[in-house]
N, C-alpha and C. Protein backbone atom coordinates (compact mmCIF):
# COMPACT_ATOMS: atom_id res chain seq x y z
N UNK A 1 25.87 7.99 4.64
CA UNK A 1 26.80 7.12 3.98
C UNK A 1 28.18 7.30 4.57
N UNK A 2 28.84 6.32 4.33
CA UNK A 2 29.86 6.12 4.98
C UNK A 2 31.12 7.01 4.13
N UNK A 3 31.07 7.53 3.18
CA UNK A 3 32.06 8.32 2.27
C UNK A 3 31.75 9.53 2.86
N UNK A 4 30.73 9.90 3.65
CA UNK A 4 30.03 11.81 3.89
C UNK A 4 31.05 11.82 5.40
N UNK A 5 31.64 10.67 6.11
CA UNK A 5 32.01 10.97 7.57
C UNK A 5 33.94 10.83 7.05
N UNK A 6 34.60 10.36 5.89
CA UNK A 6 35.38 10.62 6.33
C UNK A 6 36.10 10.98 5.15
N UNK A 7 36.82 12.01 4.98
CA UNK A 7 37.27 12.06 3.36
C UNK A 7 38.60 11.33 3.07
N UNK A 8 38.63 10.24 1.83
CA UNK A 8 39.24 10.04 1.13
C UNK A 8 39.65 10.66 -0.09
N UNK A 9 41.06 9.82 -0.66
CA UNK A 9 41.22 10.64 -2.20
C UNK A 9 40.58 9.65 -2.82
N UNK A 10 40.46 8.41 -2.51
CA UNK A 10 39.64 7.44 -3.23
C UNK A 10 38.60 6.89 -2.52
N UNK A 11 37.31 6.55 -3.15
CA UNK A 11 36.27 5.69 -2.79
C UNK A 11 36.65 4.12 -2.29
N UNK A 12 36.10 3.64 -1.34
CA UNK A 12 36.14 2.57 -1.09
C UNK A 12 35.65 1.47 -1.12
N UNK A 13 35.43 0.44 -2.07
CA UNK A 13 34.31 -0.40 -2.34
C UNK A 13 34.52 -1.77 -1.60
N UNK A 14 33.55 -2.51 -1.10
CA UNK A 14 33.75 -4.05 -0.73
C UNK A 14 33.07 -4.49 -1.26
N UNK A 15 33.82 -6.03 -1.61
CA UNK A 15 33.03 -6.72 -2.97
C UNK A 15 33.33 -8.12 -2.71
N UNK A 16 32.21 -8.46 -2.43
CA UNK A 16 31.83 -10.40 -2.10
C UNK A 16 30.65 -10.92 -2.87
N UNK A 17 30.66 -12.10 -2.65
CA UNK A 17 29.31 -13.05 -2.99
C UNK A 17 28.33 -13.64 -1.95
N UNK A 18 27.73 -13.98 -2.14
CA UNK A 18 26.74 -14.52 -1.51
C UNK A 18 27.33 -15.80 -0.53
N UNK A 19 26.62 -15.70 0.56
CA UNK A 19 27.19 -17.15 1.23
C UNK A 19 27.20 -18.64 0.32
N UNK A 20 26.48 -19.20 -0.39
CA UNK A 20 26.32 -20.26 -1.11
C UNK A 20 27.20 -20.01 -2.57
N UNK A 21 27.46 -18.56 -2.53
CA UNK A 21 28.54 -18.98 -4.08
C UNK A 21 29.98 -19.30 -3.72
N UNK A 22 30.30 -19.90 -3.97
CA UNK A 22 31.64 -20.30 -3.93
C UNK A 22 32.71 -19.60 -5.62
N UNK A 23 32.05 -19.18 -6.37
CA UNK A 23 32.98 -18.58 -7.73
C UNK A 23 33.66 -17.14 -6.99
N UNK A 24 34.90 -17.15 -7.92
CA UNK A 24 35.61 -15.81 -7.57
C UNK A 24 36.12 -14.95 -8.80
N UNK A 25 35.83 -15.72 -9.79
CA UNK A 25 35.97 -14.81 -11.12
C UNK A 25 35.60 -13.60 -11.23
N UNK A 26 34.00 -13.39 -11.10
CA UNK A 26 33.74 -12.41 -11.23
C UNK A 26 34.06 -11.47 -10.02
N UNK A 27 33.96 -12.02 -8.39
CA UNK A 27 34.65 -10.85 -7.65
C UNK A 27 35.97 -9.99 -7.87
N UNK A 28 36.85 -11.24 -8.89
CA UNK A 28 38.21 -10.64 -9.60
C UNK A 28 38.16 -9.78 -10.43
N UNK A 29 36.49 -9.83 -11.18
CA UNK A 29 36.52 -8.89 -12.15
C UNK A 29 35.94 -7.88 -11.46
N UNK A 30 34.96 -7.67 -10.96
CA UNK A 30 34.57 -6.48 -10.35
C UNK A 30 35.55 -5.61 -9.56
N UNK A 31 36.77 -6.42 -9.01
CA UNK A 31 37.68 -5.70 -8.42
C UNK A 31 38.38 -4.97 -9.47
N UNK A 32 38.91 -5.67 -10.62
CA UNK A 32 39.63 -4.65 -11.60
C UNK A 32 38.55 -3.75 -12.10
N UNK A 33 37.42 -3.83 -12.36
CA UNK A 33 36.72 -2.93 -12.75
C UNK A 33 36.30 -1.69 -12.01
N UNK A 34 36.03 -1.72 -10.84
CA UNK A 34 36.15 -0.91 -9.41
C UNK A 34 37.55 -0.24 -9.42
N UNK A 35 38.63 -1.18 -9.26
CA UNK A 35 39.80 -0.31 -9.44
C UNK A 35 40.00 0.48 -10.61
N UNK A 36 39.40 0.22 -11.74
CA UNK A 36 40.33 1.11 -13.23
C UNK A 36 39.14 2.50 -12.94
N UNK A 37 38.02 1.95 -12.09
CA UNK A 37 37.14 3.53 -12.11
C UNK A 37 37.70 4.41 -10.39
N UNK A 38 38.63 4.34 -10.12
CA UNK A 38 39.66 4.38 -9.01
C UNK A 38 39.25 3.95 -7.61
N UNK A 39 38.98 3.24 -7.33
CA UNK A 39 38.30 2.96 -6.30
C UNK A 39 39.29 1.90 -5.63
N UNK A 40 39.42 2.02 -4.50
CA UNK A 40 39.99 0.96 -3.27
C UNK A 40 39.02 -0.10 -3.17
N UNK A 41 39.43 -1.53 -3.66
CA UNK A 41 38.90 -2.47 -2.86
C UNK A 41 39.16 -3.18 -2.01
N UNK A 42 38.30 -3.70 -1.55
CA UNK A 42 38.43 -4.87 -0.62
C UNK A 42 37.60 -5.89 -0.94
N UNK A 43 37.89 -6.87 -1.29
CA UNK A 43 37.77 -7.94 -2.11
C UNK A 43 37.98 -9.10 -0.92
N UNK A 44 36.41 -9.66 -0.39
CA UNK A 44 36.42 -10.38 0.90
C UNK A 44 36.06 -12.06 0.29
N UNK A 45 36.11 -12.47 -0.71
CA UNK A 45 35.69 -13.37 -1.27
C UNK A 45 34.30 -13.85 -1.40
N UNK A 46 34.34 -15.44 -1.26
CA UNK A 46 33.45 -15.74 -1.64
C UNK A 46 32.81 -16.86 -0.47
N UNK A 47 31.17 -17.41 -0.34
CA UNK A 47 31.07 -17.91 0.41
C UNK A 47 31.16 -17.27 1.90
N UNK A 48 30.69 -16.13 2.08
CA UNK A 48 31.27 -15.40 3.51
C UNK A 48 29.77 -15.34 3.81
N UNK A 49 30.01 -15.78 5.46
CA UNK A 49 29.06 -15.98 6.20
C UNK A 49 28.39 -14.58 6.61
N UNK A 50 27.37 -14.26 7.06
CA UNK A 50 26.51 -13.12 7.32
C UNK A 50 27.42 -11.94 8.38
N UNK A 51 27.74 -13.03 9.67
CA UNK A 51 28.49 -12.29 10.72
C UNK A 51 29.82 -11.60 10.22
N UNK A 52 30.71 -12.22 9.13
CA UNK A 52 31.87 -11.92 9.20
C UNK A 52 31.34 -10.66 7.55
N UNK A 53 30.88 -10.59 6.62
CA UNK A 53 30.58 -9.80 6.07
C UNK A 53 30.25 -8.39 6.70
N UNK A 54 28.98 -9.16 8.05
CA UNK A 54 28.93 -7.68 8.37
C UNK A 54 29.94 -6.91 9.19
N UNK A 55 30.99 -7.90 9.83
CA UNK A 55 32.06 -7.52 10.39
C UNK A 55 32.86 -6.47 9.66
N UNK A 56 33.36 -7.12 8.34
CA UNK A 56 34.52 -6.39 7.55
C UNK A 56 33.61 -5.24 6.66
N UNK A 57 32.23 -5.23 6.73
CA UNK A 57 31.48 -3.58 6.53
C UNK A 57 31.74 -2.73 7.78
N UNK A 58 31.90 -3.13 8.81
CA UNK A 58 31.97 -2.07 10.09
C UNK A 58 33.51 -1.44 10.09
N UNK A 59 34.43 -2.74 9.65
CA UNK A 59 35.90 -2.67 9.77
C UNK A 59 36.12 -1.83 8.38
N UNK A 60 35.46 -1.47 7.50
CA UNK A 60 36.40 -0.94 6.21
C UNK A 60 35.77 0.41 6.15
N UNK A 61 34.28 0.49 6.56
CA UNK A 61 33.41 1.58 6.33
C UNK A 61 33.82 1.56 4.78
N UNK A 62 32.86 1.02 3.87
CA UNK A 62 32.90 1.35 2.61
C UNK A 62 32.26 2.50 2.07
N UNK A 63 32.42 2.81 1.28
CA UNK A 63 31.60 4.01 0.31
C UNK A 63 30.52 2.91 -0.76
N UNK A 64 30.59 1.33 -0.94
CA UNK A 64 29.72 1.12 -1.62
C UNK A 64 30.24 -0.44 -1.45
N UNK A 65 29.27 -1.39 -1.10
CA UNK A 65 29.39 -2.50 -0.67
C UNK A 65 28.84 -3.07 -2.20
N UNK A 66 29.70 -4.31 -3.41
CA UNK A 66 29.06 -5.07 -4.37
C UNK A 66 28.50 -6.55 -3.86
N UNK A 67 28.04 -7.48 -4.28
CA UNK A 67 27.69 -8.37 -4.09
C UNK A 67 27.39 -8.69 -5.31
N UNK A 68 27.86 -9.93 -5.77
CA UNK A 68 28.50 -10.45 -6.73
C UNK A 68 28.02 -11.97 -7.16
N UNK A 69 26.41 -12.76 -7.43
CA UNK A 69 26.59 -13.80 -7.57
C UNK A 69 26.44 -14.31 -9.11
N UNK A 70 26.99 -15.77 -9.15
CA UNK A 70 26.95 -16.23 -10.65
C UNK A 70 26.20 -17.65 -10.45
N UNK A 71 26.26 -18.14 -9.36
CA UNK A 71 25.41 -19.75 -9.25
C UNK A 71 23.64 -19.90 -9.13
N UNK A 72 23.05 -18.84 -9.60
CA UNK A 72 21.49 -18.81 -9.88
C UNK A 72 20.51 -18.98 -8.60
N UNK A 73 21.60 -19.05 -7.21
CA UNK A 73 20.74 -18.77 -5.75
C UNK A 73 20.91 -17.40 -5.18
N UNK A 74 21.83 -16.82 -6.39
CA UNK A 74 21.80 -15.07 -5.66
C UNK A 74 20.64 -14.26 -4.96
N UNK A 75 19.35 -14.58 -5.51
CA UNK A 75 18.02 -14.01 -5.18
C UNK A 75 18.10 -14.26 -3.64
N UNK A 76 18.35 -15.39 -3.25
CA UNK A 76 17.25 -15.86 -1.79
C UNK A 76 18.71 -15.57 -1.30
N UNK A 77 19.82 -15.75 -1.23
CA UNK A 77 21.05 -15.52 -0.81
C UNK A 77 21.06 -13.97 -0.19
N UNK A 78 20.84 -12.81 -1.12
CA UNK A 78 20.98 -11.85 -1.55
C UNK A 78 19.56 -10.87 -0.48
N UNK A 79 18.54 -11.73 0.03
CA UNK A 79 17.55 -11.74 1.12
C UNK A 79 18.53 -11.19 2.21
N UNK A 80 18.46 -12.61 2.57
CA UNK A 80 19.27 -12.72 3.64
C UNK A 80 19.82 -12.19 4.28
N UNK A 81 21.15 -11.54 3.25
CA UNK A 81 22.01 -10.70 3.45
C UNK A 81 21.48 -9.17 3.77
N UNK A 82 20.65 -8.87 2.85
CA UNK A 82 20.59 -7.48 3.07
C UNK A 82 19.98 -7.59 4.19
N UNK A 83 18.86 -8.52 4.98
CA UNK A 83 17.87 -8.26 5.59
C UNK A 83 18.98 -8.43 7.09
N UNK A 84 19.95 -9.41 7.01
CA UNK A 84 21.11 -8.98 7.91
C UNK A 84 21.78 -8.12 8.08
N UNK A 85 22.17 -7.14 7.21
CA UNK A 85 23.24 -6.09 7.14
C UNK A 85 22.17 -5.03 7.70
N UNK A 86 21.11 -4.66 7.05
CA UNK A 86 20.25 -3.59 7.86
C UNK A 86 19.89 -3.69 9.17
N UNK A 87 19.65 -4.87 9.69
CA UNK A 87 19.46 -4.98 10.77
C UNK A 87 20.73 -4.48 12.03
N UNK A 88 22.21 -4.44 11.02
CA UNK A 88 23.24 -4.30 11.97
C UNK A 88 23.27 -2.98 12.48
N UNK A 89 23.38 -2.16 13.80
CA UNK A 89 23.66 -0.90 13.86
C UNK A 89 25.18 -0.89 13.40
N UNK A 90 24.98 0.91 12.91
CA UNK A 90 25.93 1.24 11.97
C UNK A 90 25.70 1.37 10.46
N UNK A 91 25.16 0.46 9.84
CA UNK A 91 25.31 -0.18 8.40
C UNK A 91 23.88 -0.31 8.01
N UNK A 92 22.83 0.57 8.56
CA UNK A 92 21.79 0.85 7.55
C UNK A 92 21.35 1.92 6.42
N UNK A 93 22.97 2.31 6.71
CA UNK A 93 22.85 3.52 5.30
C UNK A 93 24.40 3.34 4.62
N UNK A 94 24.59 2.09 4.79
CA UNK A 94 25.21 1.31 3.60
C UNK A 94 25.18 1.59 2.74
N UNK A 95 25.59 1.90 1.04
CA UNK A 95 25.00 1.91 0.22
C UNK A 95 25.68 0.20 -0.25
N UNK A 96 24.40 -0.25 -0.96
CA UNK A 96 24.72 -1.46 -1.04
C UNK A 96 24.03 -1.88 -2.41
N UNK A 97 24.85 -2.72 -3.31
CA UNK A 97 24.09 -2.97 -4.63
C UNK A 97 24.14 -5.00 -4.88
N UNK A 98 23.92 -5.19 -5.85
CA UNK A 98 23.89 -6.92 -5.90
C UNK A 98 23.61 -7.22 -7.36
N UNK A 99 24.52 -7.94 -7.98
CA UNK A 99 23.77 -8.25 -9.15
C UNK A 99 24.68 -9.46 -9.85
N UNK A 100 24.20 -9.67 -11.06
CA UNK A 100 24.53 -10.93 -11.66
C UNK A 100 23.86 -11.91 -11.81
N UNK A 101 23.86 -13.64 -11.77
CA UNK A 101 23.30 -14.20 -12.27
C UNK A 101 22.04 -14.63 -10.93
N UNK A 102 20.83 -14.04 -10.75
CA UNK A 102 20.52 -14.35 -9.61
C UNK A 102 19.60 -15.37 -9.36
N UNK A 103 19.01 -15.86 -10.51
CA UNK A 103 17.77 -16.70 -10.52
C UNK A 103 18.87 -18.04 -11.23
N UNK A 104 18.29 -19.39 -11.23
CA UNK A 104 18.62 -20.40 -12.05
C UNK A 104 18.28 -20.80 -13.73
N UNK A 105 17.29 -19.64 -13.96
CA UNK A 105 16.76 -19.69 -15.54
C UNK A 105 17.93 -18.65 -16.00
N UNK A 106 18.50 -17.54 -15.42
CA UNK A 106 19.10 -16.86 -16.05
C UNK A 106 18.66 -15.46 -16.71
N UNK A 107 17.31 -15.44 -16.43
CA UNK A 107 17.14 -14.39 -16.63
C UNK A 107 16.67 -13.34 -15.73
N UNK A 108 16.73 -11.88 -15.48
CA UNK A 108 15.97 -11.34 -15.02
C UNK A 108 14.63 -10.93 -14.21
N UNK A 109 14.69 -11.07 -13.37
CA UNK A 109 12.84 -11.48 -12.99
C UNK A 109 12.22 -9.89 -12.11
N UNK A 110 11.52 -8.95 -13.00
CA UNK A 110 11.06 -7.94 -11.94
C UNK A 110 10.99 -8.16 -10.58
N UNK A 111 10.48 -9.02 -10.30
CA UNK A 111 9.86 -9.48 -8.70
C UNK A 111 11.02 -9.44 -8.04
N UNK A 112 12.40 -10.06 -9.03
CA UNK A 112 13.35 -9.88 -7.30
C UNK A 112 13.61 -9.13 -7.02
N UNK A 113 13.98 -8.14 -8.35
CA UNK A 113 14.37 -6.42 -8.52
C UNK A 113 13.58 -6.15 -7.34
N UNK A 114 12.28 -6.13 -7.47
CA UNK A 114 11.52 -5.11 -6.44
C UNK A 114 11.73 -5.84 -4.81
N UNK A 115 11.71 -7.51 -5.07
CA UNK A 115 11.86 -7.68 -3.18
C UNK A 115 13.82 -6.95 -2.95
N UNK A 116 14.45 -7.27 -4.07
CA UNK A 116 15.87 -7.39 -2.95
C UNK A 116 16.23 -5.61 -3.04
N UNK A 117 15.01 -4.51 -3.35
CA UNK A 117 15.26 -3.50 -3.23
C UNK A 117 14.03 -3.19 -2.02
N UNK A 118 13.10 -3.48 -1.91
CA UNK A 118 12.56 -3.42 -0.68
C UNK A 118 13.17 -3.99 0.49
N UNK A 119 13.85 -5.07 0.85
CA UNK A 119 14.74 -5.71 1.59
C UNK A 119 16.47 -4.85 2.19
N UNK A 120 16.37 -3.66 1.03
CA UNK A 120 17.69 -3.18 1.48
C UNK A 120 18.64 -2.58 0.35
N UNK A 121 18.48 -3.39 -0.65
CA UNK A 121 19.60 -3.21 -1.79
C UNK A 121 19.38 -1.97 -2.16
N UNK A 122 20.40 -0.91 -2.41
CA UNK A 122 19.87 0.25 -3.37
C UNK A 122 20.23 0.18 -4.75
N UNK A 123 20.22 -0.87 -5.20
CA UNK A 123 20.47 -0.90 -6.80
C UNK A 123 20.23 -2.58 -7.37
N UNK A 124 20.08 -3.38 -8.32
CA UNK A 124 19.90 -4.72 -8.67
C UNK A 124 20.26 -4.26 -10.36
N UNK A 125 21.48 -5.31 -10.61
CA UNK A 125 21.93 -5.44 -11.79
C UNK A 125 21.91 -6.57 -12.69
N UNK A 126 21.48 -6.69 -13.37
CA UNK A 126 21.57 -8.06 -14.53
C UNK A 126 23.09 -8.50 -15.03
N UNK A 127 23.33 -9.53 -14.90
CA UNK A 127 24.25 -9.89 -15.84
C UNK A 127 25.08 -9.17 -16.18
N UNK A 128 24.77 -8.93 -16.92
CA UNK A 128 25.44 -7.77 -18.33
C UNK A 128 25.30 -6.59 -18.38
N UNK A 129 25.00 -6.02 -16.95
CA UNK A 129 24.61 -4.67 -17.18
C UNK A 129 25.61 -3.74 -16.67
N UNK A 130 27.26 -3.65 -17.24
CA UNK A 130 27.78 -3.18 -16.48
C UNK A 130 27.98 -1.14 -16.98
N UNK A 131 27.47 -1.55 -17.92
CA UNK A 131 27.00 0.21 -18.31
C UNK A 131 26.55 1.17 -17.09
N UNK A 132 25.37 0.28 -16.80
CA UNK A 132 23.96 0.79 -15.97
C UNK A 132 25.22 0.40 -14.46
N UNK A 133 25.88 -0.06 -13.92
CA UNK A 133 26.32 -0.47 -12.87
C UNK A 133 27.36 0.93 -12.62
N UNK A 134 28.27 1.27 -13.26
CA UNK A 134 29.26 2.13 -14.03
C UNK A 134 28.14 3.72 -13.31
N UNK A 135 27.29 3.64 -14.35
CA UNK A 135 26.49 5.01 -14.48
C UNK A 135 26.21 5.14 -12.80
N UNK A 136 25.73 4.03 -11.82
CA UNK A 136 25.03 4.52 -10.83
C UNK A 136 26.07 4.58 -10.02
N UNK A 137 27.46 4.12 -10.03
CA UNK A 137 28.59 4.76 -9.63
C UNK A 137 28.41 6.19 -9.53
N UNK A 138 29.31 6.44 -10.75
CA UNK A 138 29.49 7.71 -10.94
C UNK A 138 28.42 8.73 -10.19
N UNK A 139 26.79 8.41 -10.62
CA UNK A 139 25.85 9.25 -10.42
C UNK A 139 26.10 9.68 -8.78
N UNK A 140 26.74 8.96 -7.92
CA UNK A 140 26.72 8.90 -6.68
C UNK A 140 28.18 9.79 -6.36
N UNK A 141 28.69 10.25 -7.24
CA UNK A 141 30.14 10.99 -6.43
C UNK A 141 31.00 10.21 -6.41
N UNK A 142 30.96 8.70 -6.79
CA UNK A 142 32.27 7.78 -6.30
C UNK A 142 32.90 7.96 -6.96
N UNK A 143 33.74 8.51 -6.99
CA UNK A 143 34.63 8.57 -7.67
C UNK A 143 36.54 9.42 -7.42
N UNK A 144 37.56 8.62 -7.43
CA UNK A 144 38.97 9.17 -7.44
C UNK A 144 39.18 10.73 -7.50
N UNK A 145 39.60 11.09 -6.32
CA UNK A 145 40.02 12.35 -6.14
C UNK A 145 41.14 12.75 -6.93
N UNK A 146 41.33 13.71 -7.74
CA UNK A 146 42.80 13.58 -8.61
C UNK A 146 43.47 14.89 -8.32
């Protein structure tokens, strides 16, 4: 991981959406929420194409890459991506998570959990799960040097 090669006083997170979402609310919120648990972001928006995502992962070296969708194509979006970012040298020990609204029914579906974590993701979050999002932070060391 990219936090073991260089020490910071703070963790570094990058936090986008999927190429097809165009919303930025929630990347706004994940950024204040990332920041109040001290963390540096970088907040690359929304709609970002595969090449330039994996660009500004090589350029920031994060400690924990979010991905952020709310328009119900996050699943097949969220493919893509990971199955691009692993493929990049450098950035297959990313740590990398994804969550939110990912299907168009809105709910939850085991099956993507298990493809977009076989595909790459090391974590898949629901909606509302920012408890469980929080916890696998922390569980990982990310956290503000004080």
């Amino acid at each position: 991981m990219f936090h073991d090669e260089i020490t910071r006083p703070r963790p570094i997170s990058l936090v986008s959406s999927t190429v097809s979402d165009s919303h930025t609310w929630n990347l706004i919120f994940m950024q204040l929420f990332l920041e109040e648990m001290g963390h540096e972001v970088v907040n690359i928006g929304s709609c970002v194409p595969l090449e330039l995502f994996s660009r500004k992962c090589l350029e920031h070296r994060p400690d924990l890459v979010v991905v952020s969708s709310v328009n119900g194509h996050g699943f097949n979006d969220a493919l893509e991506l990971a199955r691009h970012v692993r493929g990049v040298p450098g950035l297959g020990d990313l740590l990398m998570v994804v969550g939110g609204k990912l299907g168009v029914e809105g709910t939850r579906d085991v099956g993507f959990t298990r493809r977009l974590l076989q595909e790459g993701f090391d974590a898949v979050f629901g909606e509302d799960d920012l408890v469980g999002f929080r916890s696998f932070v922390s569980e990982r060391g990310l956290r503000a040097v004080s």
